[in-house]
Protein backbone atom coordinates (compact mmCIF):
# COMPACT_ATOMS: atom_id res chain seq x y z
CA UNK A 1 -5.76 -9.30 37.35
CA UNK A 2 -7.12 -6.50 35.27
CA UNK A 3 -5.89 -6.35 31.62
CA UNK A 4 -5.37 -2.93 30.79
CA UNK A 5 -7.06 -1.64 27.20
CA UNK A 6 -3.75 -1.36 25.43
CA UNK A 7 -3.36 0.92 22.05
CA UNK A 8 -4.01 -1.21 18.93
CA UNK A 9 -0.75 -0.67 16.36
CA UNK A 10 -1.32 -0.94 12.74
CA UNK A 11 2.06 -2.66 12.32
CA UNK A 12 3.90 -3.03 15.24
CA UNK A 13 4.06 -2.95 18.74
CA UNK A 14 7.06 -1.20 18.99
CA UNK A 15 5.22 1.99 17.76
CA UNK A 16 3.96 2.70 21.30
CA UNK A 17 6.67 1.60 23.17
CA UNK A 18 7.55 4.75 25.40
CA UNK A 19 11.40 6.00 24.84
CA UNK A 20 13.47 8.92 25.88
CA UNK A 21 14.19 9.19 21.79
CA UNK A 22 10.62 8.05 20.77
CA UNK A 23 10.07 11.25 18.39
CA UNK A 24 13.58 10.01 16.24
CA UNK A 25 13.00 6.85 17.05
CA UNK A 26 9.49 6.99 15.25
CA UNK A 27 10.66 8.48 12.38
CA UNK A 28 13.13 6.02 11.42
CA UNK A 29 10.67 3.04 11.99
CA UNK A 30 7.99 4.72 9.28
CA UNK A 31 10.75 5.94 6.85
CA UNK A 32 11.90 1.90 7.61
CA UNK A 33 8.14 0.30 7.00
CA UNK A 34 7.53 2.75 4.22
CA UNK A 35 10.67 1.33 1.90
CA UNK A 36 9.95 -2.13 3.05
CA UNK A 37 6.80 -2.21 1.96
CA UNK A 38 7.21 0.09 -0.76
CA UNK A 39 10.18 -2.62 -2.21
CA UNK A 40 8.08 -5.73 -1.31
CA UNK A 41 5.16 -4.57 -3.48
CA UNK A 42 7.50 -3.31 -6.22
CA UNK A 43 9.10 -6.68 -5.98
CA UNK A 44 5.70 -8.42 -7.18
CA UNK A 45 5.29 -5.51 -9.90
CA UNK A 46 8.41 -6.27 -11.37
CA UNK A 47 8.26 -10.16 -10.95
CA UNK A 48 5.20 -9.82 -13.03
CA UNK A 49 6.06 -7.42 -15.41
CA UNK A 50 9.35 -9.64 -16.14
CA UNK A 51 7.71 -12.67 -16.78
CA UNK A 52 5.03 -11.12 -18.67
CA UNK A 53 7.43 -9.74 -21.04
CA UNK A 54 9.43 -13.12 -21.42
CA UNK A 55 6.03 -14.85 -22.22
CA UNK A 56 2.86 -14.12 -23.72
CA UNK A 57 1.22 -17.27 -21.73
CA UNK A 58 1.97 -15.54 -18.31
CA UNK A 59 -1.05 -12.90 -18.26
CA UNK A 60 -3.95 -15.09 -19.29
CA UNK A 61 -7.21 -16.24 -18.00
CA UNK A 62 -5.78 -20.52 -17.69
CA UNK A 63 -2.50 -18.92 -16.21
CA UNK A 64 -4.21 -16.63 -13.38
CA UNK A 65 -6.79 -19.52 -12.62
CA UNK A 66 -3.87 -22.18 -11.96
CA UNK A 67 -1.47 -19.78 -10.09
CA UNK A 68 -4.30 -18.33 -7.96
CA UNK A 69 -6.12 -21.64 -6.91
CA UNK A 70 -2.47 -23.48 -6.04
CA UNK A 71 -1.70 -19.93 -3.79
CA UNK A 72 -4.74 -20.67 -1.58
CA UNK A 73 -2.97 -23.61 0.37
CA UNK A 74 -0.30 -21.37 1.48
CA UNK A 75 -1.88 -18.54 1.67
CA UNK A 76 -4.15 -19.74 3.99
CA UNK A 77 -1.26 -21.38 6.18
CA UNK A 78 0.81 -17.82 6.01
CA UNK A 79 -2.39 -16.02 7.59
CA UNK A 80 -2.13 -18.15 10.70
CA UNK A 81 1.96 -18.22 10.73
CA UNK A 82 1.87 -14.63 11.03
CA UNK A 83 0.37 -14.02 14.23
CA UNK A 84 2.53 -17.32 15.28
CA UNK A 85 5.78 -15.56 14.25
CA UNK A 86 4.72 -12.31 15.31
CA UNK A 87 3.94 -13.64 18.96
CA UNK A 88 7.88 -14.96 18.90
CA UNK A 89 6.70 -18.25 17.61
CA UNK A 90 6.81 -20.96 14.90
CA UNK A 91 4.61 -23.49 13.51
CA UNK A 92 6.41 -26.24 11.92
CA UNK A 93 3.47 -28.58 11.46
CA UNK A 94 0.55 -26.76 9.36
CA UNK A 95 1.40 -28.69 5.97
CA UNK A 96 1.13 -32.10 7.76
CA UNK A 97 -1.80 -30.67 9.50
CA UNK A 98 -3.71 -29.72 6.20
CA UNK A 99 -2.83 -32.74 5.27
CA UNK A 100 -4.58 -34.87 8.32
CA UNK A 101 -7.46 -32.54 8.09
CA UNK A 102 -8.10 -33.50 4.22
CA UNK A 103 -7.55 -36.96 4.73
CA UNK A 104 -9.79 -37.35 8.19
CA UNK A 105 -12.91 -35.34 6.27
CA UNK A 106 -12.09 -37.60 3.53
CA UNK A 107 -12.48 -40.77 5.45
CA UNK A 108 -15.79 -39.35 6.78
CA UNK A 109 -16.96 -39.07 3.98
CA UNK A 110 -16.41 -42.23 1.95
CA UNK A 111 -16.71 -44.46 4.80
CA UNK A 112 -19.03 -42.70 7.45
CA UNK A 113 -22.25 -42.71 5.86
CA UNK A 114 -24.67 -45.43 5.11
CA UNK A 115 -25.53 -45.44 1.14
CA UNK A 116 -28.30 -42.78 0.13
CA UNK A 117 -27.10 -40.73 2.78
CA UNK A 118 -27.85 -36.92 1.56
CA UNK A 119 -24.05 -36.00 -0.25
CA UNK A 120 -25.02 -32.66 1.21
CA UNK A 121 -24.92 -34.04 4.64
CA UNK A 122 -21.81 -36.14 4.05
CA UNK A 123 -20.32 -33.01 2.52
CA UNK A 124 -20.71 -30.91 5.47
CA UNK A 125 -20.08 -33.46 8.29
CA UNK A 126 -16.81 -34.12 6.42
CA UNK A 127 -15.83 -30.55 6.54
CA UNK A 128 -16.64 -29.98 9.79
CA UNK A 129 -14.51 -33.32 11.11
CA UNK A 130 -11.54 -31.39 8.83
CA UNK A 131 -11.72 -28.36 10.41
CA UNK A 132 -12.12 -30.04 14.07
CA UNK A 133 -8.93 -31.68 13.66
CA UNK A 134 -6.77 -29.06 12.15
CA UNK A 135 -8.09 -26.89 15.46
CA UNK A 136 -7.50 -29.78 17.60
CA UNK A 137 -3.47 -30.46 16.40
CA UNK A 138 -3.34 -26.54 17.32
CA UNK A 139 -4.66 -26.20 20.06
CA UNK A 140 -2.57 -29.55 21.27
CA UNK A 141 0.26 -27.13 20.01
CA UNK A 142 -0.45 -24.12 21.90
CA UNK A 143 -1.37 -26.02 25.38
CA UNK A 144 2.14 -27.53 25.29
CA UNK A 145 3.90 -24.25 23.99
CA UNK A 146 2.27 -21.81 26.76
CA UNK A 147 1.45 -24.28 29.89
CA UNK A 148 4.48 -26.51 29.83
CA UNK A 149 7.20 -24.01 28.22
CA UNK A 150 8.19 -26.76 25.47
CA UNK A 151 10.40 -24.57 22.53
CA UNK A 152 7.75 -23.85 19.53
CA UNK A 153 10.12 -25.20 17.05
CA UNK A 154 10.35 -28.34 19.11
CA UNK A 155 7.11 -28.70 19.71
CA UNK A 156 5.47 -27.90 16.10
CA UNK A 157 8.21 -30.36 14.68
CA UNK A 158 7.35 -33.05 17.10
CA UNK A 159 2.93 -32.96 15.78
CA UNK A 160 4.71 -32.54 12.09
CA UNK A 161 5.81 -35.84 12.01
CA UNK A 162 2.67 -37.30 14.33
CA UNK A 163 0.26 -35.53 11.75
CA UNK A 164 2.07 -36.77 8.71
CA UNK A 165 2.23 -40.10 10.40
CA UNK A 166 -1.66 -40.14 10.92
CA UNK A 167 -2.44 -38.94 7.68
CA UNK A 168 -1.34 -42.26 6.07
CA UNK A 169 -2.71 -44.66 8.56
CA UNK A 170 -6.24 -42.92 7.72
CA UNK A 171 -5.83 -45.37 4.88
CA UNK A 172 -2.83 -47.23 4.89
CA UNK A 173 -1.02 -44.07 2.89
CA UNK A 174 -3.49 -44.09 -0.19
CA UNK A 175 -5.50 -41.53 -1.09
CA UNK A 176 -9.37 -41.58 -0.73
CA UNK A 177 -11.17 -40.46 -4.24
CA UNK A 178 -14.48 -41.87 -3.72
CA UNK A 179 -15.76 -38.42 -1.77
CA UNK A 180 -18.92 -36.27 -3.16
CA UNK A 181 -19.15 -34.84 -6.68
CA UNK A 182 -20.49 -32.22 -4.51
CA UNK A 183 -16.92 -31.36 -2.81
CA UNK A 184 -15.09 -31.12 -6.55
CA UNK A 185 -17.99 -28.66 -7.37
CA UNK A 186 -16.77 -26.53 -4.50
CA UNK A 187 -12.97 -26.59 -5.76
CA UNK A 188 -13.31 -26.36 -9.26
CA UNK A 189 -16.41 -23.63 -9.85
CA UNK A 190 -14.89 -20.36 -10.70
CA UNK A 191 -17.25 -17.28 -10.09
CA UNK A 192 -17.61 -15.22 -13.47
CA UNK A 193 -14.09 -17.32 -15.00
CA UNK A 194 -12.21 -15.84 -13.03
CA UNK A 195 -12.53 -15.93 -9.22
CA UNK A 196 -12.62 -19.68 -7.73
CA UNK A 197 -14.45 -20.75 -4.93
CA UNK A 198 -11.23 -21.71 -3.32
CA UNK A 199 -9.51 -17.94 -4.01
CA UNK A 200 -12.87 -16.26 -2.58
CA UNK A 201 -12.73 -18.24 0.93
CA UNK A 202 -8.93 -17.15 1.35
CA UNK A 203 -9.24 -14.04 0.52
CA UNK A 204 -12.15 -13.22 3.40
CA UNK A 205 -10.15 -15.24 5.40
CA UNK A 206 -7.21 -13.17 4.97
CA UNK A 207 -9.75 -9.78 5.17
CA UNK A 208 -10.85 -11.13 8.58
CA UNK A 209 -7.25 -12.42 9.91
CA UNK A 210 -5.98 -8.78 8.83
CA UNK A 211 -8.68 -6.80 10.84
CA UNK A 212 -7.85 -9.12 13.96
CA UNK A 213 -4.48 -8.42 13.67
CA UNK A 214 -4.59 -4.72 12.83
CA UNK A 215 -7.82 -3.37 14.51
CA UNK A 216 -8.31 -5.25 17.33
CA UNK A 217 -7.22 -5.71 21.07
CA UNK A 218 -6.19 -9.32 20.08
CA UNK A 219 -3.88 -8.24 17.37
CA UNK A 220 -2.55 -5.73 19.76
CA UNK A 221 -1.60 -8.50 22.47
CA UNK A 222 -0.44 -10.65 19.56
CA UNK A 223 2.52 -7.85 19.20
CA UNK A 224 2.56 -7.49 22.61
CA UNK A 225 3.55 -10.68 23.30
CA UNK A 226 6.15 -11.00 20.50
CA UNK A 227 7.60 -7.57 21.49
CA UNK A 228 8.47 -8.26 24.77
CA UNK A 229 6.34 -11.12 26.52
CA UNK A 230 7.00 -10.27 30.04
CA UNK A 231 6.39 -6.64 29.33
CA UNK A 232 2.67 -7.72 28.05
CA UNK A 233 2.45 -9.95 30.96
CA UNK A 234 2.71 -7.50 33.21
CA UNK A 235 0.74 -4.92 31.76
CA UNK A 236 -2.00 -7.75 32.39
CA UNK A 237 -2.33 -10.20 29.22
CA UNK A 238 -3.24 -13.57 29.77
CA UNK A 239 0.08 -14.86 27.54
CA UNK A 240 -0.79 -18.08 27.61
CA UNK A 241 -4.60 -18.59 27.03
CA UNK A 242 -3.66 -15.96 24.58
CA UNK A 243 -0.67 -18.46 22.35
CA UNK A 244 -3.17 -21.16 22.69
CA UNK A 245 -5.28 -19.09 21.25
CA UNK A 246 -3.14 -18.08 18.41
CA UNK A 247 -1.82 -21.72 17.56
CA UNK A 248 -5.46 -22.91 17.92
CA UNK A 249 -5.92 -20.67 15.04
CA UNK A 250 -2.97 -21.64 12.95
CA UNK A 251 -4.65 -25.34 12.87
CA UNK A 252 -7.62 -24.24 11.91
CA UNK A 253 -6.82 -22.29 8.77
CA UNK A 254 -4.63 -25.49 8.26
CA UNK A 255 -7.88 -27.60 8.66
CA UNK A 256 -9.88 -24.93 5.99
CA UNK A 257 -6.49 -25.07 3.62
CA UNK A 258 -7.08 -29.46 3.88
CA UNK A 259 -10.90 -28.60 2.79
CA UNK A 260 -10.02 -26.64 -0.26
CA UNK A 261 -7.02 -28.79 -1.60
CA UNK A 262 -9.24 -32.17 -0.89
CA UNK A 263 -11.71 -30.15 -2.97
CA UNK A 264 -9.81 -28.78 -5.91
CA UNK A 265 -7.79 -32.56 -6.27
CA UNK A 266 -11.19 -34.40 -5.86
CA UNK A 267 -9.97 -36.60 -3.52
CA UNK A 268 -7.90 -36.47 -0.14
CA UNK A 269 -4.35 -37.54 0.07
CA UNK A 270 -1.82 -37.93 2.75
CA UNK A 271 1.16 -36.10 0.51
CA UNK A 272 -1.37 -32.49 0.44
CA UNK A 273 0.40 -29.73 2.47
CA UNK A 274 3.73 -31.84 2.03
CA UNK A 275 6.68 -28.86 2.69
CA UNK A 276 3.77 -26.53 2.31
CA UNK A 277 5.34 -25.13 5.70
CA UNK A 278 8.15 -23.65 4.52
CA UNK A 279 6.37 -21.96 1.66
CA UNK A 280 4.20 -20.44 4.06
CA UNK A 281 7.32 -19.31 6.51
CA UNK A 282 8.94 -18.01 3.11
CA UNK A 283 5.43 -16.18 2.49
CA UNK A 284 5.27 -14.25 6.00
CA UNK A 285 9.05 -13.58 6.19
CA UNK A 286 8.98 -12.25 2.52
CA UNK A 287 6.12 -9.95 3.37
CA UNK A 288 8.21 -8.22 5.95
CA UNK A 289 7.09 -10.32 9.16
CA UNK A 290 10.00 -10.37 11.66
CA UNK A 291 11.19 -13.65 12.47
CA UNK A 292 12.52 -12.21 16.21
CA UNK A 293 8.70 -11.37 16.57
CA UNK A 294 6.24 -8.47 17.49
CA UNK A 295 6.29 -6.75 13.82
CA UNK A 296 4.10 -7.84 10.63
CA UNK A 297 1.33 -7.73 8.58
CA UNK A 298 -1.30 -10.01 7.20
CA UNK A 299 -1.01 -7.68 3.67
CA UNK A 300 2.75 -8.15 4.05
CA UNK A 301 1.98 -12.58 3.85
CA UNK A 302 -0.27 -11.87 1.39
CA UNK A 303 2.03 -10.13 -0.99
CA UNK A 304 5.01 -12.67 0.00
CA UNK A 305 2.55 -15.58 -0.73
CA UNK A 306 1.90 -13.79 -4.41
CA UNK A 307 5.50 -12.87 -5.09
CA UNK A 308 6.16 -16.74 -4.71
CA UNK A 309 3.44 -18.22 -6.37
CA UNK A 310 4.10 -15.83 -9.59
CA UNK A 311 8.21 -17.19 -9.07
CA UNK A 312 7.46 -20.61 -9.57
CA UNK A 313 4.66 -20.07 -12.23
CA UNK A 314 6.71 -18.14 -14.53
CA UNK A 315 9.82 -19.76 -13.98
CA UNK A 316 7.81 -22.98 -15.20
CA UNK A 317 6.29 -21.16 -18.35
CA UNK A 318 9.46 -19.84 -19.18
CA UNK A 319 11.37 -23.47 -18.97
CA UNK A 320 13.41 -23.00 -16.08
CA UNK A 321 14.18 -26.73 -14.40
CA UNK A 322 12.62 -26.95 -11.26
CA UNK A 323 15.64 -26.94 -9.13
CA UNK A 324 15.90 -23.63 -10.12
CA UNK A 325 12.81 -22.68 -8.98
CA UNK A 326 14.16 -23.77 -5.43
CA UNK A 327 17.17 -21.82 -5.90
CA UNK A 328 14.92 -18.57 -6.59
CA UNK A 329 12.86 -18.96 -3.59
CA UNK A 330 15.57 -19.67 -1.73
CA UNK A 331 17.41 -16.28 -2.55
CA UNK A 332 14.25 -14.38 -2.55
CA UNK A 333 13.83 -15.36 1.45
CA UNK A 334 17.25 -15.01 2.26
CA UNK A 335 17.21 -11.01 0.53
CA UNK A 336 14.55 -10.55 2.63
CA UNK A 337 15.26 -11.60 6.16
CA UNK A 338 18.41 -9.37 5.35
CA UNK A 339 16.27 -6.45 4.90
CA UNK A 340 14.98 -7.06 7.80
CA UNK A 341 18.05 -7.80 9.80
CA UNK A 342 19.35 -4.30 7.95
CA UNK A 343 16.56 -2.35 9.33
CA UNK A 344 16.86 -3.31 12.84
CA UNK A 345 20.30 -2.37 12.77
CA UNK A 346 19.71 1.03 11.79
CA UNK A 347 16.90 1.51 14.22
CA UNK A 348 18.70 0.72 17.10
């Protein structure tokens, strides 16, 4: 079957969708993505500006440096979510997955390697075994989402509890500390004091993830798909190879998440990426990605992962208890999925 060169949207699908109405109908979905945006960002300025006020520890070198490095696991997990939620999907089972990952590059490299073995070599094997298996539990994903029809959220929760299971018979549910000096250096080296290693691979992860979505054909299938999946089927997209695809890339920035928290803990441990899932669903939904599919942005998860990450910081400089911190999250999400539930309604 041919596949027809569809238009690439910058935001959504929708935005090309012929109508009898499309002039009005345009309109209202700009004037809608221009406040959401517009409140989503001024959410984060004000977030920050609050808790900078309440405390003088909030804007500081040690501050930024802890808030940015613990942001990378879930940032890096909200990239791939969003082209899983935007394609009418979820993935339930990236924080066991990063978890898995960390632990099997771990194992590799405490226990693969005769001693003397170059650390350099034993680094890089390691990472590469990491970032095989985070692609492998997503691609297992995606083969038995698109090919056998199995529900996402059935199927995501089902290699959730198979990953978390696996991560603790790597080694009997302890963690594995004895790994390279050379993987620490990776995870704690900040560029100029101020930019860690860890930040600078998500964020050109997140540059690349947002050009795929936004500039190119596979974006534009991505919100084809989540739009209206038969539609984009018959206008010639291979939906399936195309989810498998997508979740095959979910598990991978899993597997590169599993790399970066082994590296900044100095050691791999079956609890890493523990409920990290729901942050990261939090992070794309805050940022204005529709959970009924075929609308979102990878700037969007970025900003939701932020507006999080600054929450829970400040809430713990300022003393809050940590339920608290729950309770603010919580809200946060529950304002925004509104928003979103608000602006549909007064589109159609």
């Amino acid at each position: 079957m041919k596949i027809v060169d569809l238009p690439r949207p910058a935001r959504s699908f929708r935005q090309h969708a012929p109508d009898g109405d499309s002039a009005g109908r345009a309109v209202a979905l700009r004037r809608f993505q221009w406040i959401r945006d517009t409140w989503i960002f001024g959410a984060l300025v004000v977030t920050v500006v609050a808790f900078s006020i309440a405390s003088p520890d909030f804007l500081t070198q040690d501050n930024w440096l802890n808030t940015s490095s613990s942001a990378v696991e879930v940032l890096l997990l909200a990239a791939g979510q969003t082209f899983v939620i935007i394609s009418g999907g979820i993935d339930l089972s990236v924080g066991a997955t990063l978890g898995l990952s960390g632990m099997a590059g771990g194992w590799v490299m405490a226990n693969g390697f005769a001693a003397g073995t170059s650390p350099a070599l034993v680094t890089a094997v390691g990472i590469l075994v990491a970032l095989a298996v985070g692609l492998l539990v997503g691609l297992v994903n995606g083969a038995l989402i698109a090919r056998y029809r199995i529900p996402p959220f059935v199927v995501t929760l089902g290699t959730l509890g198979i990953a978390t299971g696996a991560a603790d018979l790597v080694s009997n549910g302890l963690e594995i500390s004895n790994i390279p000096t050379t993987v620490s250096q990776i995870g704690n080296t900040d560029i100029g004091g101020w930019v860690p290693i860890p930040v600078l691979v998500a964020a050109v992860a997140c540059v690349i993830t947002g050009i795929l979505l936004a500039k190119t054909r596979f974006g534009a299938y991505t919100y084809a798909i989540g739009d209206n999946r038969q539609a984009a089927v018959r206008a010639g997209i291979r939906d399936k190879r195309h989810l498998i695809k997508i979740y095959a890339m979910s598990g991978f920035l899993a597997g590169v998440a599993g790399v970066l928290v082994m590296a900044r803990l100095s050691a791999a441990s079956p609890t890493s990426g523990s409920n990290d899932e729901l942050d990261a669903i939090a992070a794309v939904v805050i940022g204005g990605t529709s959970l009924a599919g075929g609308s979102g942005t990878i700037v969007g998860s970025v900003i939701g992962t932020a507006i999080i990450s600054v929450l829970l910081t400040g809430l713990i400089i300022v003393n809050v208890p940590p339920f608290w911190q729950l309770v603010a999250v919580g809200v946060v999400l529950i304002v925004a999925v509104y928003a979103d539930q608000y602006g549909r309604g007064t589109r159609a």
